[in-house]
N, C-alpha and C. Protein backbone atom coordinates (compact mmCIF):
# COMPACT_ATOMS: atom_id res chain seq x y z
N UNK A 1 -11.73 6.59 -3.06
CA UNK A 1 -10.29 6.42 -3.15
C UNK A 1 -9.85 6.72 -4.57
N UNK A 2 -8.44 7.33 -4.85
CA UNK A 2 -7.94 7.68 -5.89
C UNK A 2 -6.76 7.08 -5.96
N UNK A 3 -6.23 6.77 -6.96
CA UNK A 3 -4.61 5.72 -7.38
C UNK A 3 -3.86 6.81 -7.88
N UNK A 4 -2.39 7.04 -8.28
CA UNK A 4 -2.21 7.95 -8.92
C UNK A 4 -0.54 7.24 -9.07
N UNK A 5 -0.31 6.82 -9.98
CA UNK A 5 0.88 5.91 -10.11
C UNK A 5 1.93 6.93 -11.08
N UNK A 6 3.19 6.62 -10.86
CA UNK A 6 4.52 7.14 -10.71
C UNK A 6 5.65 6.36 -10.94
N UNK A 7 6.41 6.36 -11.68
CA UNK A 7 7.32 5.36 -11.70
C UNK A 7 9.48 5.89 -11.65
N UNK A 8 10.13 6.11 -11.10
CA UNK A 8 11.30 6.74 -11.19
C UNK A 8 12.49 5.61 -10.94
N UNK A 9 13.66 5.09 -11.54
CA UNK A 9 14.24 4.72 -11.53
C UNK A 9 13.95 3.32 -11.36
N UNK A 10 12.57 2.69 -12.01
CA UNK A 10 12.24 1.12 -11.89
C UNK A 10 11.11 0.93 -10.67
N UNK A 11 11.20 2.16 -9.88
CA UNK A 11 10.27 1.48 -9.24
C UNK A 11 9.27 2.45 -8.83
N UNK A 12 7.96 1.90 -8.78
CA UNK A 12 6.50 2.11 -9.28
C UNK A 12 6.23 2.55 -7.62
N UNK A 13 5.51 3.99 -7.71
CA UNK A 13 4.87 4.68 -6.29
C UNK A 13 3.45 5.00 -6.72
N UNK A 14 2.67 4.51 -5.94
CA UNK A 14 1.41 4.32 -6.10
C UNK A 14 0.96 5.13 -5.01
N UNK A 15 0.49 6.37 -5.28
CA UNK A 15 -0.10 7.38 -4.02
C UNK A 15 -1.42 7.60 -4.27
N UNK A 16 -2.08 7.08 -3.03
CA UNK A 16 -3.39 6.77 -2.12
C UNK A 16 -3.87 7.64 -1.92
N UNK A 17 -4.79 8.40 -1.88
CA UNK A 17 -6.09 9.57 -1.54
C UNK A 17 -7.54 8.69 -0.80
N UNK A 18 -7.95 9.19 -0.12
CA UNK A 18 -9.54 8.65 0.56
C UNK A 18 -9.20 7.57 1.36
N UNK A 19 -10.53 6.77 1.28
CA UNK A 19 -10.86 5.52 2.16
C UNK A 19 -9.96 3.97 1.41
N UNK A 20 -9.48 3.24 1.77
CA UNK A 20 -8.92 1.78 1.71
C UNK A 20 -10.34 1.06 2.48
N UNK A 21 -11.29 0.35 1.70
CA UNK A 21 -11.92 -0.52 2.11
C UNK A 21 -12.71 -1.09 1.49
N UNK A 22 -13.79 -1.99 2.22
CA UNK A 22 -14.61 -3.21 1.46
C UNK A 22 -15.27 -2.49 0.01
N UNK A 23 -15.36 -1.23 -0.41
CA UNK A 23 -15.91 -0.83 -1.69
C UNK A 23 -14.60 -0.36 -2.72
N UNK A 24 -13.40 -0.12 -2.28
CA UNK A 24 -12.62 0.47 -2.85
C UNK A 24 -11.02 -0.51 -3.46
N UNK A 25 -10.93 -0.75 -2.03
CA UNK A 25 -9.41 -1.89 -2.26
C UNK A 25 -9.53 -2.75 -3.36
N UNK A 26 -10.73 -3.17 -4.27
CA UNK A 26 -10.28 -4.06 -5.30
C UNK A 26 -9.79 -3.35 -6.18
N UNK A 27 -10.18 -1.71 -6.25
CA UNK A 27 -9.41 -1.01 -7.37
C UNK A 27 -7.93 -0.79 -7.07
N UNK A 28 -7.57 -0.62 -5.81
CA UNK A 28 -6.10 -0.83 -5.56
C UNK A 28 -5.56 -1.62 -6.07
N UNK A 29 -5.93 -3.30 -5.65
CA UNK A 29 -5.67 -4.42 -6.02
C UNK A 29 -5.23 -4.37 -7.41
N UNK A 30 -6.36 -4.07 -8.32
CA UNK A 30 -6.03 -3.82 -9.74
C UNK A 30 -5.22 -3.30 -9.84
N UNK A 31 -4.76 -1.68 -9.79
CA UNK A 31 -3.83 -1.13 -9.80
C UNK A 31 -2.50 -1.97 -9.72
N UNK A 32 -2.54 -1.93 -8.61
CA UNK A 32 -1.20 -3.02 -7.96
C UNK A 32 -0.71 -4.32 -9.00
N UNK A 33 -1.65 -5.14 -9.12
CA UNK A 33 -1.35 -5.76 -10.52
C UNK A 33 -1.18 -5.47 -11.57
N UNK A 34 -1.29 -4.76 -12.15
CA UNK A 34 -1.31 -4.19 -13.63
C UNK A 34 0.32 -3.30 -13.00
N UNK A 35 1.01 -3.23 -11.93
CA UNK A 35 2.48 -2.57 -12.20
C UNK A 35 3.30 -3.86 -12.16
N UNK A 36 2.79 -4.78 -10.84
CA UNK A 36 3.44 -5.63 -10.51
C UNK A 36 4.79 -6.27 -11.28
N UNK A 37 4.10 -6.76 -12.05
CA UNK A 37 5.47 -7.96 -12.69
C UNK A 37 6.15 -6.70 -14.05
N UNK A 38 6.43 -5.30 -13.55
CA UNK A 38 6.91 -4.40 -14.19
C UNK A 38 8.29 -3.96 -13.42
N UNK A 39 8.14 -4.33 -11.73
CA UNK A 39 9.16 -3.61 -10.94
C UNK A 39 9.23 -4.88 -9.59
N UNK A 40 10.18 -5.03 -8.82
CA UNK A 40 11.01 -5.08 -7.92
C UNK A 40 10.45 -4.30 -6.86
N UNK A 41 10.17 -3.07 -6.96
CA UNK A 41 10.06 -2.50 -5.36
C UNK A 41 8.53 -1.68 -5.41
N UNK A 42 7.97 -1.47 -4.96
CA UNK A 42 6.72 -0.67 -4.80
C UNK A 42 6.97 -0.02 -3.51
N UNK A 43 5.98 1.20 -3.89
CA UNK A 43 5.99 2.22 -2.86
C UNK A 43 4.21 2.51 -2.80
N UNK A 44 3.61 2.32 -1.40
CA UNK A 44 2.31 2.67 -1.35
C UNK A 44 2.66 4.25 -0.77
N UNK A 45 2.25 4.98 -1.51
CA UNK A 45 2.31 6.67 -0.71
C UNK A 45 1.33 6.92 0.28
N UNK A 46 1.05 7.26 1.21
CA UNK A 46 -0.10 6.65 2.00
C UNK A 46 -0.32 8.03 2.87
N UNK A 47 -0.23 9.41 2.18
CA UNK A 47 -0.07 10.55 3.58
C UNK A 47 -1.67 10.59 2.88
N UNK A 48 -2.22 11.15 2.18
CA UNK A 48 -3.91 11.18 1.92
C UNK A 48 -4.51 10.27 2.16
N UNK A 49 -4.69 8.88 3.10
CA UNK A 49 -5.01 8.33 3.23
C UNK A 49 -5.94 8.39 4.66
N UNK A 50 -7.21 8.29 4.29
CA UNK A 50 -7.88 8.46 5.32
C UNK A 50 -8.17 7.63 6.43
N UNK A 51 -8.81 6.77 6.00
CA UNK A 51 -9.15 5.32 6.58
C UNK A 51 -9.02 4.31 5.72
N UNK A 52 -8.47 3.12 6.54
CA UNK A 52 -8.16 1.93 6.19
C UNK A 52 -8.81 0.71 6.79
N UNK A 53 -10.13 0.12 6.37
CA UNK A 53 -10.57 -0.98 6.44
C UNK A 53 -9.87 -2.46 6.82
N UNK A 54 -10.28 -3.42 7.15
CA UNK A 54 -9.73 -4.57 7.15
C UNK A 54 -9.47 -5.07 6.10
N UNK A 55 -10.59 -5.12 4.52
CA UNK A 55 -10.19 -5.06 3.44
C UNK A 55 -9.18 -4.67 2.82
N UNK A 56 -8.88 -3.25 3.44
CA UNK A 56 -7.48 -2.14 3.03
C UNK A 56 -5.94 -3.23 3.47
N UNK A 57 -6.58 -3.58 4.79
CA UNK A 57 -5.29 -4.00 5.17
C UNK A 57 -5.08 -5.63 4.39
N UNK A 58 -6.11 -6.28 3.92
CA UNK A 58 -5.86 -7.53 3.24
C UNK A 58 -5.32 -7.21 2.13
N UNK A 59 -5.56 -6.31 1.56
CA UNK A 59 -5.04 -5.85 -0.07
C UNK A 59 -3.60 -5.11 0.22
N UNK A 60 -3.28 -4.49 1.25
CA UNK A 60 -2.27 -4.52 1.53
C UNK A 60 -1.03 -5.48 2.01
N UNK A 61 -1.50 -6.58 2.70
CA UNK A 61 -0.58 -7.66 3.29
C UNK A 61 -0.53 -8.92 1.87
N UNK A 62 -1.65 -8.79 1.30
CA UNK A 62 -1.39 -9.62 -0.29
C UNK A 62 -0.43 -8.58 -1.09
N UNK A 63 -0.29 -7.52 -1.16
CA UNK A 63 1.02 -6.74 -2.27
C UNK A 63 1.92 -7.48 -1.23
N UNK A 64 2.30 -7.38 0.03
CA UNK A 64 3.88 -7.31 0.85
C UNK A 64 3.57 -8.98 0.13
N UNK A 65 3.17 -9.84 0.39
CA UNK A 65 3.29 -11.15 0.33
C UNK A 65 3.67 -11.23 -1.50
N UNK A 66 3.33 -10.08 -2.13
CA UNK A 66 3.83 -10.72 -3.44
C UNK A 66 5.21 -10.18 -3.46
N UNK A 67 5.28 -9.07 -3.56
CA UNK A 67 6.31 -8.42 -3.20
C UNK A 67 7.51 -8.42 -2.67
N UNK A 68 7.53 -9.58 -1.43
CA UNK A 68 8.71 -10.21 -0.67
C UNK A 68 9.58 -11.21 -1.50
N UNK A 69 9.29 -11.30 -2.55
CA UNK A 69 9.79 -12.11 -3.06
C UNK A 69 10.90 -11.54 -4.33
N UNK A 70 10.25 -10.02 -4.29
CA UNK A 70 11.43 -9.65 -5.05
C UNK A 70 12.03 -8.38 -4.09
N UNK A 71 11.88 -7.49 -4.45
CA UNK A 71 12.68 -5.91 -3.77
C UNK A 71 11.50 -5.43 -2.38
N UNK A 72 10.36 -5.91 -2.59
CA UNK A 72 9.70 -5.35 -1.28
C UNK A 72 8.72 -4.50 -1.55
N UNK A 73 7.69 -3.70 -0.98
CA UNK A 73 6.75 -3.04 -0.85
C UNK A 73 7.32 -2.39 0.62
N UNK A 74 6.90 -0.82 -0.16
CA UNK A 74 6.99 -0.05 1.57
C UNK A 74 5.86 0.81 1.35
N UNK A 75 5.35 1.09 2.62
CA UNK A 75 4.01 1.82 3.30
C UNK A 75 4.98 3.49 3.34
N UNK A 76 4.37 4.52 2.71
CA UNK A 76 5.45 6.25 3.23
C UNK A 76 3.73 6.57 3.25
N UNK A 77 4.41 7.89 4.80
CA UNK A 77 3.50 8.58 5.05
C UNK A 77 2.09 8.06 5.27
N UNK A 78 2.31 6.86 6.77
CA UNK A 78 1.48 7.17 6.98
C UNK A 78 0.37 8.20 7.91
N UNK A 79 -0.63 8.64 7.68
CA UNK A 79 -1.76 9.45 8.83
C UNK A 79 -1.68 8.63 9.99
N UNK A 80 -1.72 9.77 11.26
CA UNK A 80 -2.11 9.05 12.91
C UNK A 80 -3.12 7.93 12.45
N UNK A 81 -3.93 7.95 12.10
CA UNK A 81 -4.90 6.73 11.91
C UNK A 81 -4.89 5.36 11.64
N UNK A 82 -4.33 5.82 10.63
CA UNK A 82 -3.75 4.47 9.39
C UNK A 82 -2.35 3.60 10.45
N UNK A 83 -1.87 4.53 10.90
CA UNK A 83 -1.08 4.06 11.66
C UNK A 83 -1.06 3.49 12.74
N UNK A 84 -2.31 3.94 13.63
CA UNK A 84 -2.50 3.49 14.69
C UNK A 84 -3.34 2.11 14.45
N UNK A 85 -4.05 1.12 13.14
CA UNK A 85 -4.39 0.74 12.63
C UNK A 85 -3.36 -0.46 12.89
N UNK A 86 -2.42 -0.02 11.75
CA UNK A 86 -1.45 -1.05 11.79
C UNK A 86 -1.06 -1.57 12.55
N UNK A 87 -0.40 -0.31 13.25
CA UNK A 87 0.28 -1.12 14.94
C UNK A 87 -0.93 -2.28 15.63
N UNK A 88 -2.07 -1.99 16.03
CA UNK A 88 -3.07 -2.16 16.39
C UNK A 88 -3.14 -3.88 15.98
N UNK A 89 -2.99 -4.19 14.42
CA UNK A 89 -2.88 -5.25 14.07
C UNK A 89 -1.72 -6.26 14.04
N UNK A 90 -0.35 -5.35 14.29
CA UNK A 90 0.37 -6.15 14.56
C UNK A 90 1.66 -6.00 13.07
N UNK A 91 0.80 -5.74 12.18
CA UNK A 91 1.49 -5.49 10.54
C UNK A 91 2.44 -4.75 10.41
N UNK A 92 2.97 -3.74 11.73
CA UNK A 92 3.66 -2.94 11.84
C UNK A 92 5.27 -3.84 11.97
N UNK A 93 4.74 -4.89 12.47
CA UNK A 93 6.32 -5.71 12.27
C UNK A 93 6.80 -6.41 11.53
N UNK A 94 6.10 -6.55 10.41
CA UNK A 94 6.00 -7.15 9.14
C UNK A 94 6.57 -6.32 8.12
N UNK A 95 5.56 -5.15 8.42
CA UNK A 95 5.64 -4.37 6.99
C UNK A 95 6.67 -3.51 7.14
N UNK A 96 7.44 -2.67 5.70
CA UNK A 96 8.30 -1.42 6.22
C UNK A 96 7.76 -0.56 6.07
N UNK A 97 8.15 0.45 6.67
CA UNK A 97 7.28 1.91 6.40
C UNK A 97 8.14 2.80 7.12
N UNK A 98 8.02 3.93 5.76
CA UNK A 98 8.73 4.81 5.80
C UNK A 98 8.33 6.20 6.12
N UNK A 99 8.59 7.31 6.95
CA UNK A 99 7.90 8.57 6.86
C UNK A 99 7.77 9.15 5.83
């Protein structure tokens, strides 16, 4: 997995390449903290995203859970996969996500 962070008008887009899982998501995690208490809204870019672990999706539902508290976290672009993932778990009605 690769991070590749972005920031335009306050708020921080963090676009995803490879696998989300039990070897990788703590570097997300990091990532994700080190913008956090910088911005209000996050954007996970999520079209290179291959597969997403259960790990992937814990490190994901901990950003929305920090996140809800100010401007939000949104999921763009995600792959048939990743997507069918979500739905699958249910996170799809939780989370926003954008094409």
């Amino acid at each position: 997995m690769t991070t590749n962070v972005s920031v335009e008008n306050g708020v921080y887009t963090i676009a995803i390449s490879g696998r989300i899982d039990t070897l990788t998501s703590p570097e997300l995690q990091q990532t994700f903290h080190e913008i956090e208490p910088k911005t209000d809204k996050v954007i996970f870019d999520m079209h290179e995203v291959e597969y997403l672990s259960s790990a992937g999706m814990r490190a994901i539902v901990a950003a929305h859970r920090t996140m809800s508290a100010k401007g939000g976290l949104v999921l763009r672009g995600l792959t048939k996969n990743v997507s069918t993932i979500i739905s699958l778990t249910g996170f799809d009605k939780i989370l926003t996500i954008e094409e």
